[in-house]
Protein backbone atom coordinates (compact mmCIF):
# COMPACT_ATOMS: atom_id res chain seq x y z
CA UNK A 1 14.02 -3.63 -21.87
CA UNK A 2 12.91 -4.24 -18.08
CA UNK A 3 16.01 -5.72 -17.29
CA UNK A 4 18.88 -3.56 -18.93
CA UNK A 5 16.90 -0.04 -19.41
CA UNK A 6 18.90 2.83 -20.31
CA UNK A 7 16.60 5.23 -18.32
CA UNK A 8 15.48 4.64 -15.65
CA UNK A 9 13.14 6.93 -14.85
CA UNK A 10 11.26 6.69 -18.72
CA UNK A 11 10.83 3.15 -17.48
CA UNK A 12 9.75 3.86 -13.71
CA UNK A 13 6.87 6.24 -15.04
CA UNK A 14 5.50 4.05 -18.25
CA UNK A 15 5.03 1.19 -15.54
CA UNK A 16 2.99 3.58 -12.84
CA UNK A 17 0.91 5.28 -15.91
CA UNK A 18 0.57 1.35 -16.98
CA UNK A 19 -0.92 0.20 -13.87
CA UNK A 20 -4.48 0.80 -13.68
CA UNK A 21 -4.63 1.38 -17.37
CA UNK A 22 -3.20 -1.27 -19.67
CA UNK A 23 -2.54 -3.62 -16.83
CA UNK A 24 -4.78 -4.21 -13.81
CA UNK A 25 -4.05 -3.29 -9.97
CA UNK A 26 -4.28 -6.76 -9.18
CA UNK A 27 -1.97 -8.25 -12.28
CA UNK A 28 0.41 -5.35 -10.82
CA UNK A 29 0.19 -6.68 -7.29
CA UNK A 30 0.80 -10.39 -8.29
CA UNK A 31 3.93 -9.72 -10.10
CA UNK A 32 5.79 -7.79 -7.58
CA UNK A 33 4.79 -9.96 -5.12
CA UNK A 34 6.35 -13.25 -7.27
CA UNK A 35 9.46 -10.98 -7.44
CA UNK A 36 9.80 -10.33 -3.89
CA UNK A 37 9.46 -14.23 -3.41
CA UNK A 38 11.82 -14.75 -5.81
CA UNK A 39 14.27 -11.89 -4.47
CA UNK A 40 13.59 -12.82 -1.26
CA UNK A 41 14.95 -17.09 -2.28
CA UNK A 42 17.96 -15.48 -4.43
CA UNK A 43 19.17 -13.90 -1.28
CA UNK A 44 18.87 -16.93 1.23
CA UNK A 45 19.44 -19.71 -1.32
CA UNK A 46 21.56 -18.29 -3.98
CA UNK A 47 20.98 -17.96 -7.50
CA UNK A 48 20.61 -22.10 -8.18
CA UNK A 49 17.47 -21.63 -6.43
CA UNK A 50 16.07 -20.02 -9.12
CA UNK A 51 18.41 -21.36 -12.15
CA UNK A 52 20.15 -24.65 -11.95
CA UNK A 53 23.78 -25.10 -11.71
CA UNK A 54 26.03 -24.63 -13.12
CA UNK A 55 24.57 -21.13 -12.95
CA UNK A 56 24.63 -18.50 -15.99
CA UNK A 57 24.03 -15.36 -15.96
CA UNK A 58 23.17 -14.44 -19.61
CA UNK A 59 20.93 -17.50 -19.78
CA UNK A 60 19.26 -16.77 -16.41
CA UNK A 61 18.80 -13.42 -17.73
CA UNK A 62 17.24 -15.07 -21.08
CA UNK A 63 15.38 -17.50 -18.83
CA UNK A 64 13.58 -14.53 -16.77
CA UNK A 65 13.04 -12.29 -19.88
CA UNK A 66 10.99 -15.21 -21.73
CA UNK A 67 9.00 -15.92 -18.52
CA UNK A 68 8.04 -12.24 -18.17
CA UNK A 69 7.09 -12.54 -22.27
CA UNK A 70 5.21 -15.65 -21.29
């Protein structure tokens, strides 16, 4: 749902009523900052940085979605 939403916004304010509530400042903090990282080797590195080539996007996509699930 994170990755392909529909609206944006709806998705934008359940995370900032979220934070603080159901999931902690902190928990909120690390996250972003392991997708800045990981934003930040995507655009120096490529996308094999983060998934192995040959590179796929549906199964990177499946790949991310089951790590932020896990």
């Amino acid at each position: 749902m994170l990755l392909y939403p529909e609206d944006f916004r709806a998705v934008s304010d359940a995370l900032d009523a979220a934070v603080g509530n159901g999931i902690s400042v902190a928990r909120a903090d690390e996250a972003l900052a392991r997708y800045e990282r990981a934003a930040l080797e995507w655009a120096v590195r490529g996308p094999e940085s983060i998934w192995p080539p040959p590179f796929d996007p549906k199964g990177f996509a499946d790949g991310l979605a089951d790590r932020a699930v896990h």
